[in-house]
Protein backbone atom coordinates (compact mmCIF):
# COMPACT_ATOMS: atom_id res chain seq x y z
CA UNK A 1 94.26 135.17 179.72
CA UNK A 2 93.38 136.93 176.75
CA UNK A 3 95.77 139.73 177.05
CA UNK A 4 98.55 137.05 177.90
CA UNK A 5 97.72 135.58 174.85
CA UNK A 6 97.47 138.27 172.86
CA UNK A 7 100.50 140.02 173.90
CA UNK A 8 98.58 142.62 175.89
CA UNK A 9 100.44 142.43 179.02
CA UNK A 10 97.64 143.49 181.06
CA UNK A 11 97.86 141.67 185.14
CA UNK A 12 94.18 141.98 184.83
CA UNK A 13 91.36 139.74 183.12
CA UNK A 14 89.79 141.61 179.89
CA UNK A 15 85.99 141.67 179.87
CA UNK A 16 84.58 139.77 177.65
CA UNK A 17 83.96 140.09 173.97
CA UNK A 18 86.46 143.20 174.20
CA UNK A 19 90.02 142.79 172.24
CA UNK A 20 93.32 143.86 173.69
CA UNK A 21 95.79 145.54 171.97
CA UNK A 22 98.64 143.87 171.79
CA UNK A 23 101.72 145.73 173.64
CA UNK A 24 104.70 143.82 172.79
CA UNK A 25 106.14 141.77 169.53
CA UNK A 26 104.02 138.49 169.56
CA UNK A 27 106.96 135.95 169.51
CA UNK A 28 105.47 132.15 168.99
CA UNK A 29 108.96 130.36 169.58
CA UNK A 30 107.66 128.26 167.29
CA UNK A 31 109.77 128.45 163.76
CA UNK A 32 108.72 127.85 160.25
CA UNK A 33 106.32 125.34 159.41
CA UNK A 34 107.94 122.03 157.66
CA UNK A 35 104.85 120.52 155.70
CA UNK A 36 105.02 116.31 155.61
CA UNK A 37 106.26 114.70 152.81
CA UNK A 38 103.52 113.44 150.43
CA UNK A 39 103.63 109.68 150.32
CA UNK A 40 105.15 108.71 146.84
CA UNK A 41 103.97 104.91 147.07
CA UNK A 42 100.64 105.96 146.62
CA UNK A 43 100.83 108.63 144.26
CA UNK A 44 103.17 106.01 142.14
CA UNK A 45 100.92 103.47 142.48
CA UNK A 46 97.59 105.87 141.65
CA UNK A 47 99.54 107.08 138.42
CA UNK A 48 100.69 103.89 137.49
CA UNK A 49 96.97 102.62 137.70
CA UNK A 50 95.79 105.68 135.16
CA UNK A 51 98.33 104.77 132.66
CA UNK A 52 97.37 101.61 132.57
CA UNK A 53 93.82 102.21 132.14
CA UNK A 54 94.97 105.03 129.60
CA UNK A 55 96.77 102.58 127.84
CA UNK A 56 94.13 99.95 127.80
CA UNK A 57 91.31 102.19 126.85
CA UNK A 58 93.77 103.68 123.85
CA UNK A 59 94.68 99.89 122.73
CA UNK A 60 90.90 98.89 122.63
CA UNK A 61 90.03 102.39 120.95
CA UNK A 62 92.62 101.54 117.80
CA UNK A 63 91.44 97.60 118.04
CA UNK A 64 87.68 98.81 117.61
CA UNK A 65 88.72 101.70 114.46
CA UNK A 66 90.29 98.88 112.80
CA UNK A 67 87.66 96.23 112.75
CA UNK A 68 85.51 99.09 111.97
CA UNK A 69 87.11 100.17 109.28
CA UNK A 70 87.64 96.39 107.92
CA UNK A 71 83.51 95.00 108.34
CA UNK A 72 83.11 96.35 104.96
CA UNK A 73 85.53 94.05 103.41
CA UNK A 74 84.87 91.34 105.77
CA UNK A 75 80.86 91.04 105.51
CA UNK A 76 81.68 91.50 101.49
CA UNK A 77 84.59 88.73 101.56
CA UNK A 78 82.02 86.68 103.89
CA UNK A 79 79.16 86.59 101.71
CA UNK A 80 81.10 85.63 98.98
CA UNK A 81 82.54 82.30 100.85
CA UNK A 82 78.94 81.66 101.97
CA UNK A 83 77.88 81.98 98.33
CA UNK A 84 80.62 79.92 97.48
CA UNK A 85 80.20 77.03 99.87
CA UNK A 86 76.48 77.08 99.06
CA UNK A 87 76.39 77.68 95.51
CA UNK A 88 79.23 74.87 94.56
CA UNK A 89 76.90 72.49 95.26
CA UNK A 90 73.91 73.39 94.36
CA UNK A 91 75.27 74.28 90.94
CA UNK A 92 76.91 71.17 90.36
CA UNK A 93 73.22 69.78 91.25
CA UNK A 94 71.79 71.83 88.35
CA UNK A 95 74.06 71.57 86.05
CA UNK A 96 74.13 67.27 86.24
């Protein structure tokens, strides 16, 4: 079996654990391997999901460096309407 297998040509059984040299051109009859084609639908679909998410995470990245870079003048524009809205009052109440 081995030596049939193997190319060794041999009638006989080899022992085993021994190798047999192989007497004639090994021929497979088998051709070239064709690999599958890869499945596009899901490698569309998985890259279409990591744009989004790249997109999403880069849209909520420049949404949080803007407000960021705007609390200054917010919390200073804010205090001044609270100051406003709170002080009209009571200075009119002082001032009567």
């Amino acid at each position: 079996m081995a030596a049939e297998r193997f190319g060794g040509g041999a009638a006989e059984q080899a022992p085993a654990g021994e190798e047999v040299a192989p007497t004639a051109a090994i021929e497979f009859d088998q051709g070239i391997a064709t690999p599958l084609a890869p499945s596009m639908a899901s490698l569309d679909a998985l890259m279409n999901d990591i744009r989004y998410r790249a997109l999403l995470t880069t849209r909520t990245l420049k949404l949080d460096s803007g407000y960021g870079g705007a609390s200054i003048l917010g919390f200073a524009l804010g205090f001044a309407g609270a100051c406003l809205i709170a002080g009209l009052p009571l200075l009119y109440y002082f001032l009567k």
